[in-house]
C-alpha atoms as a PDB file:
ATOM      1  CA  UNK A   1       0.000   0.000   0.000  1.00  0.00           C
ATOM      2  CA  UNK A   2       1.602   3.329  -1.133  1.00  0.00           C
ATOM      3  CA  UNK A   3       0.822   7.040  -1.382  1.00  0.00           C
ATOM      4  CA  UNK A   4      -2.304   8.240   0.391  1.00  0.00           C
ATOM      5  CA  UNK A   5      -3.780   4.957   1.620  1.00  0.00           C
ATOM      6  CA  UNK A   6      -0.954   4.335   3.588  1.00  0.00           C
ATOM      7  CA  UNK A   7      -1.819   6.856   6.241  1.00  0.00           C
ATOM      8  CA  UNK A   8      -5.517   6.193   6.277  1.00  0.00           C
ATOM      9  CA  UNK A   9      -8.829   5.179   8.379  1.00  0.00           C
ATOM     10  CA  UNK A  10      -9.182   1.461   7.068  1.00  0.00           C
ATOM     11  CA  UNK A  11     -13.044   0.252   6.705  1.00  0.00           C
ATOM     12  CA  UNK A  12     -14.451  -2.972   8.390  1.00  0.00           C
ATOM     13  CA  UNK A  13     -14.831  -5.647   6.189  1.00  0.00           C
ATOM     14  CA  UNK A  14     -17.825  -6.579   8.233  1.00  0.00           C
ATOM     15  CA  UNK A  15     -21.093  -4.633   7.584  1.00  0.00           C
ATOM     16  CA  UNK A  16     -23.473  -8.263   9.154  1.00  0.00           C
ATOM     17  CA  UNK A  17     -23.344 -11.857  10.551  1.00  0.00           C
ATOM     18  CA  UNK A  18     -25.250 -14.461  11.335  1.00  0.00           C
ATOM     19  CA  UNK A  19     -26.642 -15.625  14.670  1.00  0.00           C
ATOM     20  CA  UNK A  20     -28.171 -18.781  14.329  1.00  0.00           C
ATOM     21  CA  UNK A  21     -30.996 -18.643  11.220  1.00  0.00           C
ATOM     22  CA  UNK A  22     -31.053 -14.587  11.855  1.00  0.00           C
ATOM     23  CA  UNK A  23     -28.811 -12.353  10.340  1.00  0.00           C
ATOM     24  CA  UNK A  24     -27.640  -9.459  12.588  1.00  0.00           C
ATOM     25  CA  UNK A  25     -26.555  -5.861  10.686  1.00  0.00           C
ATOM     26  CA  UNK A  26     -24.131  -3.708  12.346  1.00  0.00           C
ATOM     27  CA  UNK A  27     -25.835  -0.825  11.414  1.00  0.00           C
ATOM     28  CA  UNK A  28     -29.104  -1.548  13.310  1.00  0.00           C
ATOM     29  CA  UNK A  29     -27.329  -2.563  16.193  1.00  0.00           C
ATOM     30  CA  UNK A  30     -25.528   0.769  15.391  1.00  0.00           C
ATOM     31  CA  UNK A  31     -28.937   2.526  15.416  1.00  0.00           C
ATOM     32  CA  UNK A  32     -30.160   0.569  18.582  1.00  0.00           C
ATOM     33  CA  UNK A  33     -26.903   1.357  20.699  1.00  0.00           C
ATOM     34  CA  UNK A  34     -27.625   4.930  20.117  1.00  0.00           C
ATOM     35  CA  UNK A  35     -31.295   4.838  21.127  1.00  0.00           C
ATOM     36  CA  UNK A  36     -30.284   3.003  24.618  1.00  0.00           C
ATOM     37  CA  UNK A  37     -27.891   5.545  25.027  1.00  0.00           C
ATOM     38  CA  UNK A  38     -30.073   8.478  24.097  1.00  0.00           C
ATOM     39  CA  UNK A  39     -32.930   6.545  26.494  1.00  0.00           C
ATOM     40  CA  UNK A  40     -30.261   6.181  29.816  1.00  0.00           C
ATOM     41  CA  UNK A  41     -29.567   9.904  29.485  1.00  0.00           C
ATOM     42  CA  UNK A  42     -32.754  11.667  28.891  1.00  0.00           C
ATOM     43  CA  UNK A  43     -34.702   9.286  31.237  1.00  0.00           C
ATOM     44  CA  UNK A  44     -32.077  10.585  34.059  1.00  0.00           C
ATOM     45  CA  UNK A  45     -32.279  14.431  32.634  1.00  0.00           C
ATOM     46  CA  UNK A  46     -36.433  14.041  32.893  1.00  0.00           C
ATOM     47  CA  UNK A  47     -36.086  12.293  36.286  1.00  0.00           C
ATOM     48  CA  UNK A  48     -33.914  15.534  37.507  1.00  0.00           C
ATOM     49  CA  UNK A  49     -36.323  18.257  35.976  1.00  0.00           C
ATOM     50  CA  UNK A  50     -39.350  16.441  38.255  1.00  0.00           C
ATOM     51  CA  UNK A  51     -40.592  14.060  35.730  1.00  0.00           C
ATOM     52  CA  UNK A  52     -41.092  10.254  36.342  1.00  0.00           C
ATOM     53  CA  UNK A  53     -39.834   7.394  34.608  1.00  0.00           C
ATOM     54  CA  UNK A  54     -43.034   6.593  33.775  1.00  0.00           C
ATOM     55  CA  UNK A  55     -44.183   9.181  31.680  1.00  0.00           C
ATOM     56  CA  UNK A  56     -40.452   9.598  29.927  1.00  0.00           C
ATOM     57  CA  UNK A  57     -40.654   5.623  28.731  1.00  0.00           C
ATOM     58  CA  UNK A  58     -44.181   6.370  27.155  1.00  0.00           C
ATOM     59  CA  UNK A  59     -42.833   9.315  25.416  1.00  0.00           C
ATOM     60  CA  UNK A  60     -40.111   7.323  24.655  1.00  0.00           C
ATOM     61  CA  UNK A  61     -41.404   4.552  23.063  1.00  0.00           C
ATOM     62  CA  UNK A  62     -43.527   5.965  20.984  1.00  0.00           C
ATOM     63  CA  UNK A  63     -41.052   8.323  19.778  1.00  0.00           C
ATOM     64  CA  UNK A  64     -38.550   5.478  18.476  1.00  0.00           C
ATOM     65  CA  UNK A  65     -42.003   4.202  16.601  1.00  0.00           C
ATOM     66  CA  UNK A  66     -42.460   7.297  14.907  1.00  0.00           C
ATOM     67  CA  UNK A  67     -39.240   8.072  14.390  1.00  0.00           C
ATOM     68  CA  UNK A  68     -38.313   5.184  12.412  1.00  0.00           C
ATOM     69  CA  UNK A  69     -41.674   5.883  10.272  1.00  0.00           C
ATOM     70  CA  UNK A  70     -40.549   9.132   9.562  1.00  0.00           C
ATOM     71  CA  UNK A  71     -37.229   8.013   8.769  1.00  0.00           C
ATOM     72  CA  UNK A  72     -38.413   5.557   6.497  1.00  0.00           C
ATOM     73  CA  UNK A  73     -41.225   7.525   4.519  1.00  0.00           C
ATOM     74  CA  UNK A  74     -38.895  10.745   3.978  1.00  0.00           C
ATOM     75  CA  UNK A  75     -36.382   8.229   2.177  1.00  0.00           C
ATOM     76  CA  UNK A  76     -39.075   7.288  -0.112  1.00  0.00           C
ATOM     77  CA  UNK A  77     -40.600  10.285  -0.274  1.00  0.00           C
ATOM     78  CA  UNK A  78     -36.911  11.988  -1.446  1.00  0.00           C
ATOM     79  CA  UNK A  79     -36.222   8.723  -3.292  1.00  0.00           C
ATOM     80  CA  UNK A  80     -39.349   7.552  -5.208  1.00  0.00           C
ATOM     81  CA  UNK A  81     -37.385   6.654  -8.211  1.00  0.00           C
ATOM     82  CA  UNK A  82     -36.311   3.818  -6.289  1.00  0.00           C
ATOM     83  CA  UNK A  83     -39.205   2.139  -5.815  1.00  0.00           C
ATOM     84  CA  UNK A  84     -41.784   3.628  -8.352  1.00  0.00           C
ATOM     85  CA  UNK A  85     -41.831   3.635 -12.204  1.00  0.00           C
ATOM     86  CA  UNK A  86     -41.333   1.079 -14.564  1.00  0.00           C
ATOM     87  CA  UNK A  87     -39.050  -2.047 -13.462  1.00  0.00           C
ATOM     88  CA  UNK A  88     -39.144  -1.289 -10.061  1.00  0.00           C
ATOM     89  CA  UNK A  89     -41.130  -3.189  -7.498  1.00  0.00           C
ATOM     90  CA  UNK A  90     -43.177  -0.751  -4.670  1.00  0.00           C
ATOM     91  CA  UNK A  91     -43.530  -2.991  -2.112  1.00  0.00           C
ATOM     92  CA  UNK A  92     -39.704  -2.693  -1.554  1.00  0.00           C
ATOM     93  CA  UNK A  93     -40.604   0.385  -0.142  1.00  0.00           C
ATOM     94  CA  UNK A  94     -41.397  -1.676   2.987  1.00  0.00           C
ATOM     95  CA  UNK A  95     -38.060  -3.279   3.296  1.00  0.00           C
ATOM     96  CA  UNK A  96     -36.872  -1.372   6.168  1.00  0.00           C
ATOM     97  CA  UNK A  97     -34.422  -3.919   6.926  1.00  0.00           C
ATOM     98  CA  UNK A  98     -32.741  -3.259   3.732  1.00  0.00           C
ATOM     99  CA  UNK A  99     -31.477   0.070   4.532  1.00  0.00           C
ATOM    100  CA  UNK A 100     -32.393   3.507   3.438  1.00  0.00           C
ATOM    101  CA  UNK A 101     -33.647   6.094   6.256  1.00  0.00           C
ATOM    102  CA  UNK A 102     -34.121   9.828   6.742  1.00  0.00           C
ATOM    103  CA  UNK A 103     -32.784  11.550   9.421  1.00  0.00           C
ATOM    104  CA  UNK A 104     -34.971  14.467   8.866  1.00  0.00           C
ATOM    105  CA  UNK A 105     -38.130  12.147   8.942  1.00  0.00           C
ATOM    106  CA  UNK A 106     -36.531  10.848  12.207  1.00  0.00           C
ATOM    107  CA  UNK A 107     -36.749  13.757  13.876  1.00  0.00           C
ATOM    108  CA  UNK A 108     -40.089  15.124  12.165  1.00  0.00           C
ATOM    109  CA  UNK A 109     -41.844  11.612  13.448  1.00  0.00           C
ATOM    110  CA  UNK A 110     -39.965  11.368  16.587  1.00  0.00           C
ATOM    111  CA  UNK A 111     -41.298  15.151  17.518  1.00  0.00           C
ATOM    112  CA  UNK A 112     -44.746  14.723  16.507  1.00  0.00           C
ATOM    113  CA  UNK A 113     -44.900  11.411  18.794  1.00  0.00           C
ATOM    114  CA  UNK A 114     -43.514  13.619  21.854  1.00  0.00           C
ATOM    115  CA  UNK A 115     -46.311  16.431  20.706  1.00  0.00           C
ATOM    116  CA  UNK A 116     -49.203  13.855  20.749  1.00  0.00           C
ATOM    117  CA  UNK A 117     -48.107  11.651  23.911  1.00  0.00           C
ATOM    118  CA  UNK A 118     -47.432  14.943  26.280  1.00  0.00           C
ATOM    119  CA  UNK A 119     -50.741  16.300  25.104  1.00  0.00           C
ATOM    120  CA  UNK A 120     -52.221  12.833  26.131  1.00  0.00           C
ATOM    121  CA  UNK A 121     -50.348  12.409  29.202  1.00  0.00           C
ATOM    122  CA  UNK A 122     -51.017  15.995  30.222  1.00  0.00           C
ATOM    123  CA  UNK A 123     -47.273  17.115  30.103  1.00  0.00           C
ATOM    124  CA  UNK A 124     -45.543  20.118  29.606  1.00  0.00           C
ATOM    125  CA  UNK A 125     -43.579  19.797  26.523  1.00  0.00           C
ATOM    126  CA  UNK A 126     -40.431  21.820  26.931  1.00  0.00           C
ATOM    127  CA  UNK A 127     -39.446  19.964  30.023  1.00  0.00           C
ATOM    128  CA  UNK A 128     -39.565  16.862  27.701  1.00  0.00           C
ATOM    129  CA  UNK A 129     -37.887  18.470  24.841  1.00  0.00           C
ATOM    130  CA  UNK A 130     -34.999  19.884  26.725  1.00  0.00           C
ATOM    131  CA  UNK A 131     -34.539  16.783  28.846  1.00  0.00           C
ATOM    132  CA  UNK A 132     -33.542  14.890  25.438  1.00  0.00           C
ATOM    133  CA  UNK A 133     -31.672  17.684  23.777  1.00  0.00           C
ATOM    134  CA  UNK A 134     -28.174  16.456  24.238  1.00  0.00           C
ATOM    135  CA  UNK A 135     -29.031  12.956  24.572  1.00  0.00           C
ATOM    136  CA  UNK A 136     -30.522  13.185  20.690  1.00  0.00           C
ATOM    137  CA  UNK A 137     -26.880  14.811  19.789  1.00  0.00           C
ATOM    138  CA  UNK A 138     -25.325  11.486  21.004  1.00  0.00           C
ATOM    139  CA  UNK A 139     -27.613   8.966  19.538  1.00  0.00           C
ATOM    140  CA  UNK A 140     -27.327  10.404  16.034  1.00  0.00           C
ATOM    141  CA  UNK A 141     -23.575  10.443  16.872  1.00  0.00           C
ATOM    142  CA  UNK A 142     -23.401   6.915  17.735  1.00  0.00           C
ATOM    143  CA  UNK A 143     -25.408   5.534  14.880  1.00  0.00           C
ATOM    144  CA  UNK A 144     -23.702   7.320  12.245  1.00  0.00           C
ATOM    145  CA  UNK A 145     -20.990   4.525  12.962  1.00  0.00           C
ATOM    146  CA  UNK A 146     -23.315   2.335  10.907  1.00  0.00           C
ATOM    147  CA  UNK A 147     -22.660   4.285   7.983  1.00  0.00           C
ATOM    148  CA  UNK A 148     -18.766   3.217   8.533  1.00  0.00           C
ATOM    149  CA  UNK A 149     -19.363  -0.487   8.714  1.00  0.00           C
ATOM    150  CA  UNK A 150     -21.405   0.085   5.680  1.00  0.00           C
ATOM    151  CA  UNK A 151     -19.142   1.794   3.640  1.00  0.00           C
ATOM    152  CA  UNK A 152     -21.914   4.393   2.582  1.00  0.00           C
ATOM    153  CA  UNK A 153     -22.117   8.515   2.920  1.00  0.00           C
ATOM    154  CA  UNK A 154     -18.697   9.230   2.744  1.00  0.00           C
ATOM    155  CA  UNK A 155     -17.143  12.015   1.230  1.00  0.00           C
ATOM    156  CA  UNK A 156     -15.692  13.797  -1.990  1.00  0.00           C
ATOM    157  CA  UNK A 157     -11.814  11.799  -2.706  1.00  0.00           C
ATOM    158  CA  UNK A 158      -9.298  13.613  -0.420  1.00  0.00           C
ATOM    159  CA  UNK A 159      -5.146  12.470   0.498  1.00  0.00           C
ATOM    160  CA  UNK A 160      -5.230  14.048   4.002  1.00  0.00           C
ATOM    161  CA  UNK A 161      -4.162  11.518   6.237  1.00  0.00           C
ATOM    162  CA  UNK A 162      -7.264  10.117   7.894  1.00  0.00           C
ATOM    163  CA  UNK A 163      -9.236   9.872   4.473  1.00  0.00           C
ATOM    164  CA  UNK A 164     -11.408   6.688   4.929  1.00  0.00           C
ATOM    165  CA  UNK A 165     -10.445   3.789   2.766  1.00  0.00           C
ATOM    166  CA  UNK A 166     -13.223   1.995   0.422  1.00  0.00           C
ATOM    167  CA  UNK A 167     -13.201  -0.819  -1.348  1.00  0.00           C
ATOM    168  CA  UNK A 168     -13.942  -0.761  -5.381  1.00  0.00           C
ATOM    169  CA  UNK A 169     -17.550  -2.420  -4.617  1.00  0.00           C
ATOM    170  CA  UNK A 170     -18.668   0.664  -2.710  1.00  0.00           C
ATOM    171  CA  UNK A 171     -17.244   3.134  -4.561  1.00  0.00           C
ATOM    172  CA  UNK A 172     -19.329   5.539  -7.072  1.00  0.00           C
ATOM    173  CA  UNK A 173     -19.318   5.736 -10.660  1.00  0.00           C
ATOM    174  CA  UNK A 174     -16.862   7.918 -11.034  1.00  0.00           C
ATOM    175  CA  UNK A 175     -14.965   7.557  -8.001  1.00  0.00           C
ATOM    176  CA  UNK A 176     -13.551   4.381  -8.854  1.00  0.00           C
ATOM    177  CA  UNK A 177      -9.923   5.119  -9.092  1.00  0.00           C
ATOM    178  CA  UNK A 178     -10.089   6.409  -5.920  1.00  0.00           C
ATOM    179  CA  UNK A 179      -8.971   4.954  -2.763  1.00  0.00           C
ATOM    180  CA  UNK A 180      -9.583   7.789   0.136  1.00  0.00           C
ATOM    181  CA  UNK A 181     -12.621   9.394   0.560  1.00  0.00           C
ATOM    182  CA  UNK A 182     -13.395  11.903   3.610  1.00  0.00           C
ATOM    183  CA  UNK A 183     -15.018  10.399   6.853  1.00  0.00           C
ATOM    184  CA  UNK A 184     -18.065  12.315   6.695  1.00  0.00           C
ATOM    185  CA  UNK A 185     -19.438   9.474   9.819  1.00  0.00           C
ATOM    186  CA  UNK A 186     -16.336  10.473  11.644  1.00  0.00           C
ATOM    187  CA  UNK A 187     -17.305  14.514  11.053  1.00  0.00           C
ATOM    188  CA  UNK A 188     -20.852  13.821  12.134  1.00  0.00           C
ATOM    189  CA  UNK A 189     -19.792  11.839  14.747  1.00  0.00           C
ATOM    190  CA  UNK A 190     -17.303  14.170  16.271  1.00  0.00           C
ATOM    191  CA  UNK A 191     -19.949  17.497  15.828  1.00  0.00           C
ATOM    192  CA  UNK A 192     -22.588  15.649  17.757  1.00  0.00           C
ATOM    193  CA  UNK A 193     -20.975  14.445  20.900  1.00  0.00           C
ATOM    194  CA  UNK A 194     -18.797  18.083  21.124  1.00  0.00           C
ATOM    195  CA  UNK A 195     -22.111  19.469  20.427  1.00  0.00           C
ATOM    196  CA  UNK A 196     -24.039  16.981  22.885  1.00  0.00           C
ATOM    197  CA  UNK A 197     -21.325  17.651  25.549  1.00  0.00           C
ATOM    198  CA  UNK A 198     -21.375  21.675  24.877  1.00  0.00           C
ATOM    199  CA  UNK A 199     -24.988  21.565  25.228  1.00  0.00           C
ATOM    200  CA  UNK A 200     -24.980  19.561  28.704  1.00  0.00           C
ATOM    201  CA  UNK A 201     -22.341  21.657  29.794  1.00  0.00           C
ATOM    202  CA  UNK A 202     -24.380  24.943  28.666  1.00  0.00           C
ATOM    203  CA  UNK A 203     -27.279  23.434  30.414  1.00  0.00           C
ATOM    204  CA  UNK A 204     -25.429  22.460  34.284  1.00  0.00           C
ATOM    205  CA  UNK A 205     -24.284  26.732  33.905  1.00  0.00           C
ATOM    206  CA  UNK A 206     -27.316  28.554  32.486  1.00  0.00           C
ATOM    207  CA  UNK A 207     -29.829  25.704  33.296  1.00  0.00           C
ATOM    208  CA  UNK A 208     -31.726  26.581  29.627  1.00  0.00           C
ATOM    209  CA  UNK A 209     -35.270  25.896  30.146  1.00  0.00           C
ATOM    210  CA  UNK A 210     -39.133  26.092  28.423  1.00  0.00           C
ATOM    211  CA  UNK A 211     -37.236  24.602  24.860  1.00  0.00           C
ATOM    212  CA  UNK A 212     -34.731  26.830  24.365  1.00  0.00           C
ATOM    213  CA  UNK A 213     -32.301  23.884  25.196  1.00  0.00           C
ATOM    214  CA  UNK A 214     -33.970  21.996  22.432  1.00  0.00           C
ATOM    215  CA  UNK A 215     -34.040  24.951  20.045  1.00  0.00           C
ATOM    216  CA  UNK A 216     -30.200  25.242  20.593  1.00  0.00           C
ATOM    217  CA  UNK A 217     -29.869  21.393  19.906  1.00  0.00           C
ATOM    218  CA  UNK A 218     -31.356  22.040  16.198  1.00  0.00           C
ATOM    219  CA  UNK A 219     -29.094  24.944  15.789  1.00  0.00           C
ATOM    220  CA  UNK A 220     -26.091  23.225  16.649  1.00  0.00           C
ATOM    221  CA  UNK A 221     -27.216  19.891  14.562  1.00  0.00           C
ATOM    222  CA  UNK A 222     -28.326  21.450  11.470  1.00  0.00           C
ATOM    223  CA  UNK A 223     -25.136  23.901  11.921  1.00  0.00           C
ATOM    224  CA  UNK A 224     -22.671  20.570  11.328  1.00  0.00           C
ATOM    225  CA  UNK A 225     -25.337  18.874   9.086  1.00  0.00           C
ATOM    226  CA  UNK A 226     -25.027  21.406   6.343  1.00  0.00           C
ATOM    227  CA  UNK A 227     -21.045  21.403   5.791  1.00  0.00           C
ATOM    228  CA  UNK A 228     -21.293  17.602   5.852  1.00  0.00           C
ATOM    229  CA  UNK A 229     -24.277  17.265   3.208  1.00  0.00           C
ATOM    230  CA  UNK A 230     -21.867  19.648   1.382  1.00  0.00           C
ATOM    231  CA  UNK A 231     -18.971  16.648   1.361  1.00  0.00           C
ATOM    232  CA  UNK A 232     -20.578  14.075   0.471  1.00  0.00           C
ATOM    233  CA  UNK A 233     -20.660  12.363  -2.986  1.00  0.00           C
ATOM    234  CA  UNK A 234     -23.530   9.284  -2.622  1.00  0.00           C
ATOM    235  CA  UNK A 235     -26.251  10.025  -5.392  1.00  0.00           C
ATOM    236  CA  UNK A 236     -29.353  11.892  -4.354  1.00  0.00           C
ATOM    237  CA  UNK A 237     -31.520  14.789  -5.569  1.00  0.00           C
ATOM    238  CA  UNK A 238     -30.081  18.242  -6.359  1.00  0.00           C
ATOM    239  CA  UNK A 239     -31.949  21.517  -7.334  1.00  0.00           C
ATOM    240  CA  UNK A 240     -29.302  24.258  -8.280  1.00  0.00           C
ATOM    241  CA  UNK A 241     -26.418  22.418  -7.483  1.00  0.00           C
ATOM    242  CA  UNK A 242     -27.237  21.705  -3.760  1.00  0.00           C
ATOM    243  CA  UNK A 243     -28.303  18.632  -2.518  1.00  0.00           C
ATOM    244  CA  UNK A 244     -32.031  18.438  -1.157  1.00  0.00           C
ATOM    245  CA  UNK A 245     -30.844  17.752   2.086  1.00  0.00           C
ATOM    246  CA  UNK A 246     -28.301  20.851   2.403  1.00  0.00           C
ATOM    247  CA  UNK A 247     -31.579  23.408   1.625  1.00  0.00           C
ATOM    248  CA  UNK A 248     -33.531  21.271   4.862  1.00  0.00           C
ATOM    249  CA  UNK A 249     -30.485  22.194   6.727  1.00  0.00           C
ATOM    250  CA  UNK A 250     -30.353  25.627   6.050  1.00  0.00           C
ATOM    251  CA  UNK A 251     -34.546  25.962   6.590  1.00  0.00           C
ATOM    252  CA  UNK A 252     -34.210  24.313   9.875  1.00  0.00           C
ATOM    253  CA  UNK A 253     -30.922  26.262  11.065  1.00  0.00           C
ATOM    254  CA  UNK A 254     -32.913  29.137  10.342  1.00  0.00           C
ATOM    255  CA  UNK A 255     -36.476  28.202  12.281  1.00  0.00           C
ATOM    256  CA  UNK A 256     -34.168  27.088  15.377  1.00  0.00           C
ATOM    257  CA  UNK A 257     -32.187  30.096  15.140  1.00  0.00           C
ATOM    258  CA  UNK A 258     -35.381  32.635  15.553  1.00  0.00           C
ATOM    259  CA  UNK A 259     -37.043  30.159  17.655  1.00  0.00           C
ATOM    260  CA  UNK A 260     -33.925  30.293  20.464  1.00  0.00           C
ATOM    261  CA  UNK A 261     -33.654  34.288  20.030  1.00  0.00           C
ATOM    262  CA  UNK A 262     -37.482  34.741  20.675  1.00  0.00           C
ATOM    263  CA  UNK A 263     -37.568  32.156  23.435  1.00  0.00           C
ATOM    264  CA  UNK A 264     -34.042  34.068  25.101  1.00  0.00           C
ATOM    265  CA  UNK A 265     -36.116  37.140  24.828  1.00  0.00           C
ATOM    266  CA  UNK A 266     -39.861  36.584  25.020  1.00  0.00           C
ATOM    267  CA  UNK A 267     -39.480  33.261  27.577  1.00  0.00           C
ATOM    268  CA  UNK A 268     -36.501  34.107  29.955  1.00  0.00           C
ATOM    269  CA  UNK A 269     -35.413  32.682  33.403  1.00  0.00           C
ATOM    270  CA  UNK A 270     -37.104  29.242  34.688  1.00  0.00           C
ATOM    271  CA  UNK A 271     -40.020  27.436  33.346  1.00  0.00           C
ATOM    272  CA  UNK A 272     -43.083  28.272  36.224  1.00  0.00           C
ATOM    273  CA  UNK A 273     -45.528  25.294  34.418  1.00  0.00           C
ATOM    274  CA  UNK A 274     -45.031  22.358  36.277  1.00  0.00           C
ATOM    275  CA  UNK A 275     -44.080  19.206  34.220  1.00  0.00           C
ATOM    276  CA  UNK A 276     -47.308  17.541  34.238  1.00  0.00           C
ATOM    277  CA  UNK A 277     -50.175  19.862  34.095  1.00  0.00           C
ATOM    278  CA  UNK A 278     -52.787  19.765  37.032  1.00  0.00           C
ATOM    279  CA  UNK A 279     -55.663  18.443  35.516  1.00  0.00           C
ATOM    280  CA  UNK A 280     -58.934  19.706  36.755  1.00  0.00           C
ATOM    281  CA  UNK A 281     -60.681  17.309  39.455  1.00  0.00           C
ATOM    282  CA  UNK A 282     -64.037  15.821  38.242  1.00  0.00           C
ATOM    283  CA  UNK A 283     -67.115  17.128  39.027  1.00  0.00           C
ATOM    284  CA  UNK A 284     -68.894  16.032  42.380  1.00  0.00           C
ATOM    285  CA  UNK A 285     -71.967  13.626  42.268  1.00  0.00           C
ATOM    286  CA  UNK A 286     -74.996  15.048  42.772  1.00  0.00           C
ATOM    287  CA  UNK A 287     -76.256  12.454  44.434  1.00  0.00           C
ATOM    288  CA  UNK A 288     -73.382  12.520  47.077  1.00  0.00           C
ATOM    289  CA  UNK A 289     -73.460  16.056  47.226  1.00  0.00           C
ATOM    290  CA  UNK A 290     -77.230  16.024  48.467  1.00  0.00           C
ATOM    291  CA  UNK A 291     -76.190  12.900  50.620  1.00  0.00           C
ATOM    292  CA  UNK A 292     -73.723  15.012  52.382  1.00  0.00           C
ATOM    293  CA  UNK A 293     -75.840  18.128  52.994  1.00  0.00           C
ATOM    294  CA  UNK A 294     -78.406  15.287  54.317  1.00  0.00           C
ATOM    295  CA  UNK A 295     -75.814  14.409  56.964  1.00  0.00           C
ATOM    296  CA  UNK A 296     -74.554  17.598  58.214  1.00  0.00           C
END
């Protein structure tokens, strides 16, 4: 090995095995290690704002549900072509297990299950939101790993010395007479635990509360997300040269951006709503009501 691979981030040659008749991928275990992790911390955040472990593992739950929904319909919204039109075969669309997810459907799902199951619960969202800030920073961290053990997303060819190796099979038309690509898992990866560790630091110092702890989680996210979406080379949809994705970032930089200025100035200091909202005590029987009187 000579010239730039020699001083390079090698990939695993392992992207699966098998466990008895089932066949284990790396990347969902990827994708599950991050969602324990993301569960362990938030549940304990919750648990310290007054919440209980109760309500968090509701929200929880049906938050990975309709997160992996989302995920799942924005790839085939953004990537019909795959699955729709002549020769293809639409029912692939539900093939979950064979890859393809959206991380902004992830976190469009996953926030319109916390939405729906606080309002049901009676909760106070922020409380919730803020709670899982950081810990959402580390799980997308963690499961970008998946993409390594894939070989997948990576970057444009680069010879800096930590350029991650590919082999010919999962290289692009195009690309093939390259060797090094840029890490694009390992950027993501490093942004979202700094950022996940900035924001829990930020948060033990300033104690952020009523979302804008959650607002500065999709500033920082988005932030990273766009210069990454900028690197990489794996085919998807453009309109004027820019990637679908990279406009998504920008909108949603924006919309967290004004959403954490208002909140600093419209919604300073502590949060005075309780995290589960008193709900109003049911009316008294009549019957037991003119019982009562009877007695007194």
């Amino acid at each position: 090995m000579s010239g730039p691979a020699a001083l390079s981030i090698p990939s695993p040659s392992l992207s699966q095995f098998s466990l008895g008749p089932l066949t284990i991928h790396i990347y969902a275990l990827c994708l599950l290690t991050g969602i324990v992790v993301a569960y362990l911390l938030g549940r304990r955040r919750y648990r310290d704002r007054g919440g209980t472990d109760d309500d968090f593992e509701a929200v929880a739950l049906w938050a990975v549900v309709f997160g992996i929904v989302g995920a799942r319909v924005y790839h085939v919204i953004t990537d019909h072509e795959l699955y729709f039109g002549p020769g293809r075969q639409w029912y692939r669309a539900f093939f979950i297990w064979q890859g393809g997810l959206g991380i902004w459907g992830s976190i469009t799902g996953g926030a319109l299950a916390v939405l729906w199951v606080c309002h049901r619960r009676g909760l106070t969202f922020a409380p919730m939101a803020d709670s899982l800030a950081p810990a959402l920073l580390l799980a997308q961290g963690i499961g970008r790993l998946g993409n390594w053990f894939n070989q997948e997303l990576f970057g444009s060819p680069t010879t800096l010395p930590w350029g991650l190796r590919i082999d010919p099979a999962h290289r692009p038309a195009g690309y093939l007479q390259y060797q090094t690509f840029h890490p694009t898992f390992l950027y993501e990866l490093i942004w979202n635990v700094l950022g996940a560790l900035a924001l829990l630091w930020i948060d033990r110092h300033w104690r952020l509360e009523r979302g804008k702890l959650f607002a500065l989680y999709v500033v920082v996210y988005t932030f990273g997300r766009f210069w990454v979406e900028r690197l990489r080379i794996d085919p998807a949809n453009h309109l004027g040269g820019w990637r679908l994705n990279s406009y998504t970032s920008v909108i949603v930089f924006t919309a967290g951006l004004i959403w954490f200025c208002w909140l600093l100035r419209y919604r300073p200091g502590a949060d005075p709503r309780p995290v589960r909202v008193p709900q109003p005590a049911p009316p008294a029987d009549d019957h037991e009501e003119s019982g009562a009187s009877e007695s007194r």
